[in-house]
Protein backbone atom coordinates (compact mmCIF):
# COMPACT_ATOMS: atom_id res chain seq x y z
CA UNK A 1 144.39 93.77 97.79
CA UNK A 2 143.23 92.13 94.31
CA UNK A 3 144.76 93.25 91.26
CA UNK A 4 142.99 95.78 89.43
CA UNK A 5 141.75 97.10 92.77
CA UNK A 6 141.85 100.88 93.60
CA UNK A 7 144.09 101.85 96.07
CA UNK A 8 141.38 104.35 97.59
CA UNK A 9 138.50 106.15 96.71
CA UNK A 10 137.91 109.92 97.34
CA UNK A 11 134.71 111.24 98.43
CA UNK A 12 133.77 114.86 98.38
CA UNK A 13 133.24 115.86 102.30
CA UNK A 14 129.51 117.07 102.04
CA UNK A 15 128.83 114.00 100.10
CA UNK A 16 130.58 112.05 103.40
CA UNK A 17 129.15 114.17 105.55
CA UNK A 18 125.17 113.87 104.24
CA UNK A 19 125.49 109.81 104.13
CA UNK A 20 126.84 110.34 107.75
CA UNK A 21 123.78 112.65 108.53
CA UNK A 22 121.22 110.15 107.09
CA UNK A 23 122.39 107.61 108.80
CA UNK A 24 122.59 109.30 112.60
CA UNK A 25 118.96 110.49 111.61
CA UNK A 26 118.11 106.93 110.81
CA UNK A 27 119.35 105.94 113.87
CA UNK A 28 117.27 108.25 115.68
CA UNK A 29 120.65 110.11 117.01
CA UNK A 30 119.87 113.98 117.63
CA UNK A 31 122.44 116.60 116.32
CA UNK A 32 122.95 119.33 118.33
CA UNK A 33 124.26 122.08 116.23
CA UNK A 34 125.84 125.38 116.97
CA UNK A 35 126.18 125.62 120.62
CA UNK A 36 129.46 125.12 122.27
CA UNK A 37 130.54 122.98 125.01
CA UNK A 38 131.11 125.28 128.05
CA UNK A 39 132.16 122.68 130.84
CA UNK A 40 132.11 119.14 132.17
CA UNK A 41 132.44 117.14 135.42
CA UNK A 42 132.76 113.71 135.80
CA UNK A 43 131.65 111.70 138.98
CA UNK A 44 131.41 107.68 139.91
CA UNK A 45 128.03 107.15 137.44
CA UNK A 46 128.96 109.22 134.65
CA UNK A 47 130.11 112.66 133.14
CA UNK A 48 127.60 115.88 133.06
CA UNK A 49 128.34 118.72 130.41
CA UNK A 50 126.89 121.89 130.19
CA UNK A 51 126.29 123.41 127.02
CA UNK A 52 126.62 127.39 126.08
CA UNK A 53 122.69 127.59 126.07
CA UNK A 54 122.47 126.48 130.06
CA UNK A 55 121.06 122.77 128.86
CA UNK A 56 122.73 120.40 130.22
CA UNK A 57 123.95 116.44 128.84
CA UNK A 58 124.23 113.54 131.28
CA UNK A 59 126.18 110.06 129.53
CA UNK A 60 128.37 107.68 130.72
CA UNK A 61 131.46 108.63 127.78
CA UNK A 62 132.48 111.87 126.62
CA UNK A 63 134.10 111.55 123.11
CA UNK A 64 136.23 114.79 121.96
CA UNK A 65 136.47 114.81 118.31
CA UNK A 66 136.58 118.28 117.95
CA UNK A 67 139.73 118.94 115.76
CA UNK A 68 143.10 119.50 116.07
CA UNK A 69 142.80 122.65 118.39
CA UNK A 70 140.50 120.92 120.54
CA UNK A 71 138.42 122.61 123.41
CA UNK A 72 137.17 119.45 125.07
CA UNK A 73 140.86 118.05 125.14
CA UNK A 74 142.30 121.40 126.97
CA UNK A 75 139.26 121.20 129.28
CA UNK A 76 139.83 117.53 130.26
CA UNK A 77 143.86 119.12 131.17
CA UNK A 78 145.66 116.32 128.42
CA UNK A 79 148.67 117.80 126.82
CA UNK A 80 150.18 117.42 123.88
CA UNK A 81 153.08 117.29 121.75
CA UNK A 82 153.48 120.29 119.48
CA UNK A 83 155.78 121.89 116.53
CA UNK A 84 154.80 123.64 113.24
CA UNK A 85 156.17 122.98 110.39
CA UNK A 86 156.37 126.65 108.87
CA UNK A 87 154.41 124.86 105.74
CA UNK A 88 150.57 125.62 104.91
CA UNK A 89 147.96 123.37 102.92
CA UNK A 90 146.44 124.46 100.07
CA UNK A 91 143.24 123.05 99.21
CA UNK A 92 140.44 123.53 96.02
CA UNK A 93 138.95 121.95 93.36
CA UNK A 94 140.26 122.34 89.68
CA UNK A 95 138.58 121.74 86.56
CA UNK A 96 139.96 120.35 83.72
CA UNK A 97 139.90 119.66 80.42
CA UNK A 98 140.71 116.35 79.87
CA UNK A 99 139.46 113.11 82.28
CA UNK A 100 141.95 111.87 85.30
CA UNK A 101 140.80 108.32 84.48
CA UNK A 102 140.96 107.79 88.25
CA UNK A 103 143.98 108.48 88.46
CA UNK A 104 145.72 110.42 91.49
CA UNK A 105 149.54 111.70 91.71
CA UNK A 106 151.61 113.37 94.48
CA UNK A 107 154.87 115.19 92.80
CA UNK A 108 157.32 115.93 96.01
CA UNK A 109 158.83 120.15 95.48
CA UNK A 110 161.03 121.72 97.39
CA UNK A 111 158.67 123.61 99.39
CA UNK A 112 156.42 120.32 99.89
CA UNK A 113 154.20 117.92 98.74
CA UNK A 114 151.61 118.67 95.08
CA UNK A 115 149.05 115.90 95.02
CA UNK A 116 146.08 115.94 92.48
CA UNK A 117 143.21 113.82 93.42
CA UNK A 118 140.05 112.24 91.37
CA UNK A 119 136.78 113.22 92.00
CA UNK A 120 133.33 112.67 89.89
CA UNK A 121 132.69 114.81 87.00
CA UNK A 122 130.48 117.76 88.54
CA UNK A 123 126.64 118.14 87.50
CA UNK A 124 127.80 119.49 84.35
CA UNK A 125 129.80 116.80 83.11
CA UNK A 126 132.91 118.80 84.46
CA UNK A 127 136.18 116.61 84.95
CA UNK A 128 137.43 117.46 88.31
CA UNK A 129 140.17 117.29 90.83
CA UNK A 130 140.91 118.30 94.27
CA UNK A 131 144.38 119.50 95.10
CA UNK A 132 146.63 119.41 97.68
CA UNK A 133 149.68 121.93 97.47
CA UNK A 134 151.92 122.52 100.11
CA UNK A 135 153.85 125.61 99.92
CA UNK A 136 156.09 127.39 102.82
CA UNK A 137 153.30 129.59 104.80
CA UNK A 138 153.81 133.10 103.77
CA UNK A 139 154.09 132.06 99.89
CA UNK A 140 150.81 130.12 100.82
CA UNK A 141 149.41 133.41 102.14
CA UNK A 142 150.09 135.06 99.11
CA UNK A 143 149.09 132.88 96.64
CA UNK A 144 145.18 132.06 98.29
CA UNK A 145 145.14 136.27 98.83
CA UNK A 146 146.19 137.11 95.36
CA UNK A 147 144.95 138.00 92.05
CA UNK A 148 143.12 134.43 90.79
CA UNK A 149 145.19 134.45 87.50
CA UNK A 150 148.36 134.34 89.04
CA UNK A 151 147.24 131.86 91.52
CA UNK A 152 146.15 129.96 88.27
CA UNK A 153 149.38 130.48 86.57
CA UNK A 154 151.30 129.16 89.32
CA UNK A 155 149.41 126.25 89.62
CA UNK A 156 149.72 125.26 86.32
CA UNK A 157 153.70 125.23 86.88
CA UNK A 158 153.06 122.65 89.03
CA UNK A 159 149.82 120.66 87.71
CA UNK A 160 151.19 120.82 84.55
CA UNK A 161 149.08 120.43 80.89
CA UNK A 162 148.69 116.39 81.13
CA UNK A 163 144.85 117.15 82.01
CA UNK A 164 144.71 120.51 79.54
CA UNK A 165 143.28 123.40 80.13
CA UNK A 166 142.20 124.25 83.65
CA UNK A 167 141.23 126.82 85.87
CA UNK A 168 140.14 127.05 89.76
CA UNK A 169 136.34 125.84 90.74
CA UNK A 170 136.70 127.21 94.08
CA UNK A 171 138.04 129.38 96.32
CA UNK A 172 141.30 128.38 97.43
CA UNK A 173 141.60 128.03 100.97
CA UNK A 174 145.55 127.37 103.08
CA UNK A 175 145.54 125.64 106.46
CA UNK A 176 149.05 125.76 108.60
CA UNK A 177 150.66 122.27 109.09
CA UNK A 178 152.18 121.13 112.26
CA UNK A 179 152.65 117.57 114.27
CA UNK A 180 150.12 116.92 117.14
CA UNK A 181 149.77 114.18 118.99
CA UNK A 182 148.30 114.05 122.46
CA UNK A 183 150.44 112.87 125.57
CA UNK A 184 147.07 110.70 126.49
CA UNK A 185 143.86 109.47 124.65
CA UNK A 186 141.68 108.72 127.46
CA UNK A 187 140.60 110.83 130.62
CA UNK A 188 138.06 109.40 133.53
CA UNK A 189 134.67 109.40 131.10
CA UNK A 190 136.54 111.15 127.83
CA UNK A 191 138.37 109.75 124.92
CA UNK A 192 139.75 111.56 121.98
CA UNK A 193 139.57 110.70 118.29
CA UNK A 194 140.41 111.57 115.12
CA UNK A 195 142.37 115.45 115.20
CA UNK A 196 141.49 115.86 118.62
CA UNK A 197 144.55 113.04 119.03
CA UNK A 198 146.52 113.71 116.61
CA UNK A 199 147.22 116.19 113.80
CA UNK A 200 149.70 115.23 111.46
CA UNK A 201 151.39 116.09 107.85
CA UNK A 202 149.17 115.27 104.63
CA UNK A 203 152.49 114.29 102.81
CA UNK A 204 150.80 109.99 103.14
CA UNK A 205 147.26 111.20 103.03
CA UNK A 206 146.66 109.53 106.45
CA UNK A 207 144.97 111.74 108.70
CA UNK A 208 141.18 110.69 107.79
CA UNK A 209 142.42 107.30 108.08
CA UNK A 210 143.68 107.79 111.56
CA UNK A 211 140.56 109.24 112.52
CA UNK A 212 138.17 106.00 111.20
CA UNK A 213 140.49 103.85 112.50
CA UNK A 214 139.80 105.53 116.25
CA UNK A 215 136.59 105.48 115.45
CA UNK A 216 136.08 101.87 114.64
CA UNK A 217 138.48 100.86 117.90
CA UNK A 218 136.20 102.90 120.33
CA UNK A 219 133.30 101.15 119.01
CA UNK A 220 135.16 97.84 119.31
CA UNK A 221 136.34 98.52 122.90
CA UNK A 222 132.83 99.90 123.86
CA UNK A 223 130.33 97.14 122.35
CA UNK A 224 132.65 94.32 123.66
CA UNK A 225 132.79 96.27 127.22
CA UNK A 226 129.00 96.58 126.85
CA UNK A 227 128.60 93.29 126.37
CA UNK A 228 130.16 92.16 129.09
CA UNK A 229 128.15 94.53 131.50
CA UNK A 230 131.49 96.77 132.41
CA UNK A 231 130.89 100.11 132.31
CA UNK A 232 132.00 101.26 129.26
CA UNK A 233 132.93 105.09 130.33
CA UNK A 234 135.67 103.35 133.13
CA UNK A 235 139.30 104.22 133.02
CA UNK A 236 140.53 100.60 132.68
CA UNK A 237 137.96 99.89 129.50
CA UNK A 238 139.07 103.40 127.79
CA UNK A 239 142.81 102.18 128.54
CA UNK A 240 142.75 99.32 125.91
CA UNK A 241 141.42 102.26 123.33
CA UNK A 242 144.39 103.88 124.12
CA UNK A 243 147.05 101.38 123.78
CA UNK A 244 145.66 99.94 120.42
CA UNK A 245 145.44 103.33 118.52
CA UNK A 246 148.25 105.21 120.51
CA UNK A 247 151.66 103.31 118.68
CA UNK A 248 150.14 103.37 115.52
CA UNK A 249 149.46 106.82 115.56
CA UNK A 250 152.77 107.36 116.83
CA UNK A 251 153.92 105.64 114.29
CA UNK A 252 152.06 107.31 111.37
CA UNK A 253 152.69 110.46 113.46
CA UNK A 254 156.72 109.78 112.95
CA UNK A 255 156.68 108.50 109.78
CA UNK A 256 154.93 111.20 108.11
CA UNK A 257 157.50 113.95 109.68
CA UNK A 258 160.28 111.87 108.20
CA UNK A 259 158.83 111.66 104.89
CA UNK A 260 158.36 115.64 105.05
CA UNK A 261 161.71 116.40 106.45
CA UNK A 262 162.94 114.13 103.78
CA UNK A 263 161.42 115.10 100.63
CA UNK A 264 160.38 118.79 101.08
CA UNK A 265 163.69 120.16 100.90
CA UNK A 266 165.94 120.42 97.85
CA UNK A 267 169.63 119.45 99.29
CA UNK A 268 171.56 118.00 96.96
CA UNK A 269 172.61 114.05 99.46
CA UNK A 270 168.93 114.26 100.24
CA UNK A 271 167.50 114.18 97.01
CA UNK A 272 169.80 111.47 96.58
CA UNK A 273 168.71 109.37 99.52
CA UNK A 274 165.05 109.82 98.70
CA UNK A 275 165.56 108.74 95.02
CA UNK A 276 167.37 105.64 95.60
CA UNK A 277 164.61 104.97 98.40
CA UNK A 278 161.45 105.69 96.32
CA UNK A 279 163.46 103.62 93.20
CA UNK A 280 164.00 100.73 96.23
CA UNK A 281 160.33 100.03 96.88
CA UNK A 282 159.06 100.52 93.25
CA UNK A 283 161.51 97.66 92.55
CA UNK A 284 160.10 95.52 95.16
CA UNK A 285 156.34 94.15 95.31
CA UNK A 286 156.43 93.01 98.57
CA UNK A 287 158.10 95.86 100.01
CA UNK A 288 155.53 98.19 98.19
CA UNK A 289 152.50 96.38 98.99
CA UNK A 290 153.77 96.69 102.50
CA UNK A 291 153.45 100.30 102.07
CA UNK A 292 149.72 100.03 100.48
CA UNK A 293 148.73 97.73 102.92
CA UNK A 294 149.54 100.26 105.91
CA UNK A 295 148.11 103.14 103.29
CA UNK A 296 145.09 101.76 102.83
CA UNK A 297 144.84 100.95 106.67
CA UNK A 298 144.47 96.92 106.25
CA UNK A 299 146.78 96.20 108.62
CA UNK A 300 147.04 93.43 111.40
CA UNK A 301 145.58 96.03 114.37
CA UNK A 302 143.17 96.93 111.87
CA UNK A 303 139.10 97.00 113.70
CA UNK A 304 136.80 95.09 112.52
CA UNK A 305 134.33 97.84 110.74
CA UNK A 306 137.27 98.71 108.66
CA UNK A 307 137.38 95.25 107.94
CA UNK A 308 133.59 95.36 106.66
CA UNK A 309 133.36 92.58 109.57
CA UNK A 310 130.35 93.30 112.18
CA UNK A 311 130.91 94.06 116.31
């Protein structure tokens, strides 16, 4: 990473999600929308699934990237690995007076991570942040069902004045938080990506990052497979999938339950440990650029889209 680089840029998700649109339309991709999967069964050639309007798909790969409670991945019979954390997510978008400069902070509270994150002015010139607060579930219940000025009040505790005034742009929403991770990626004809294999704790931010990174190994695995003439729905090619995303997710998957059992409590030899650790890798560049590298996903395993490097 150069110096003077950003770290990481956020995008708003319908902005993400139109450029994604555009370019499956360009493509010449068709979007099915709003009918459900209702079954699937694979045979030698390929996989069939039938949809809840009686049409029916026939392909050679199956890819379930249907979220963290995914259908697909019961239906295909993978288990997973499962606890909650008794924590919920709290997401919106805050104005505020003054501008972030690009600038994004996570503060680490008892009851779990605060991080403020930049985003573009709004069409009104409006400096802007998204927010991720993480609050024990049934204060996170209360706050997002409450009156809005309390809601704002307590927010302000914990975003503080540095930005000015501010006040809520949208409706706050809270999500539960829990560890996921599926006992297998690959069935005969089906892979899982993104929450589908794995659901883990926002405390690193990582879960998007997961989810491009299995996206940009299944396209690896399946143009080189392609290329080669294999078939590229076959156990064996869907395997090597597998084993390259499954330890780092893992690993991510582990890591970011540590860091949450670690720094969303407030006992006294914890806070300790976790200050001396956090004053550790400030003090050393390699050991912190380590920790940007993974971050920012430029790893060694790293595929070659997120690479900017074509397949």
């Amino acid at each position: 990473m150069a110096p003077g680089e950003p770290f990481a840029h956020m995008v708003a998700n319908r902005v993400l999600n139109g450029a994604l649109r555009a370019s499956a339309e360009k493509l010449g991709i068709d979007i099915i929308e709003g009918v459900a999967v209702q079954g699937f069964e694979t045979n030698g050639a390929g996989i069939t699934v039938h949809l809840a309007d009686g049409a029916t798909l026939k392909a050679r790969l199956l890819v379930a990237a249907d979220g963290v409670n995914s259908k697909l991945r019961d239906m295909a019979g993978i288990k997973t690995v499962k606890w909650e954390y008794g924590q919920s997510g709290i997401v919106c978008t805050v104005a505020h007076e003054r501008p972030h400069n690009g600038r994004a902070e996570e503060h680490f509270l008892p009851a779990g991570p605060f991080a403020t994150l930049p985003l573009k002015p709004g069409e009104d010139g409006t400096n802007r942040s998204s927010i991720v607060w993480v609050e024990r579930t049934p204060d996170a219940e209360k706050l997002v069902a409450g009156d809005d000025l309390l809601f704002e009040h307590e927010l302000e505790q914990r975003f503080g004045l540095k930005l000015g005034e501010i006040r809520v742009a949208d409706k706050p929403r809270a999500w539960p938080l829990g560890l996921t991770i599926a006992r297998a990626f690959v069935a005969p004809r089906i892979a899982l990506a993104g929450d589908a294999a794995h659901g883990i704790h926002p405390i690193a931010g990582q879960g998007l990052n997961l989810g491009f990174k299995d996206v940009a190994a299944l396209a690896e695995v399946i143009v080189e497979a392609d290329r080669l003439g294999r078939d590229i729905g076959a156990l064996d090619v869907l395997e090597r999938y597998q084993q390259w995303r499954r330890f780092d997710t893992v690993q991510m998957g582990v890591t970011t339950d540590a860091l949450n059992r670690l720094f969303s409590n407030d006992i006294g030899p914890l806070r300790t440990v976790r200050d001396i650790g956090l004053g550790l890798v400030e003090r050393m560049p390699r050991l912190k650029d380590f920790f940007i590298r993974q971050a920012s996903g430029l790893s060694a395993s790293t595929p070659r889209l997120l690479k900017g490097e074509a397949i």
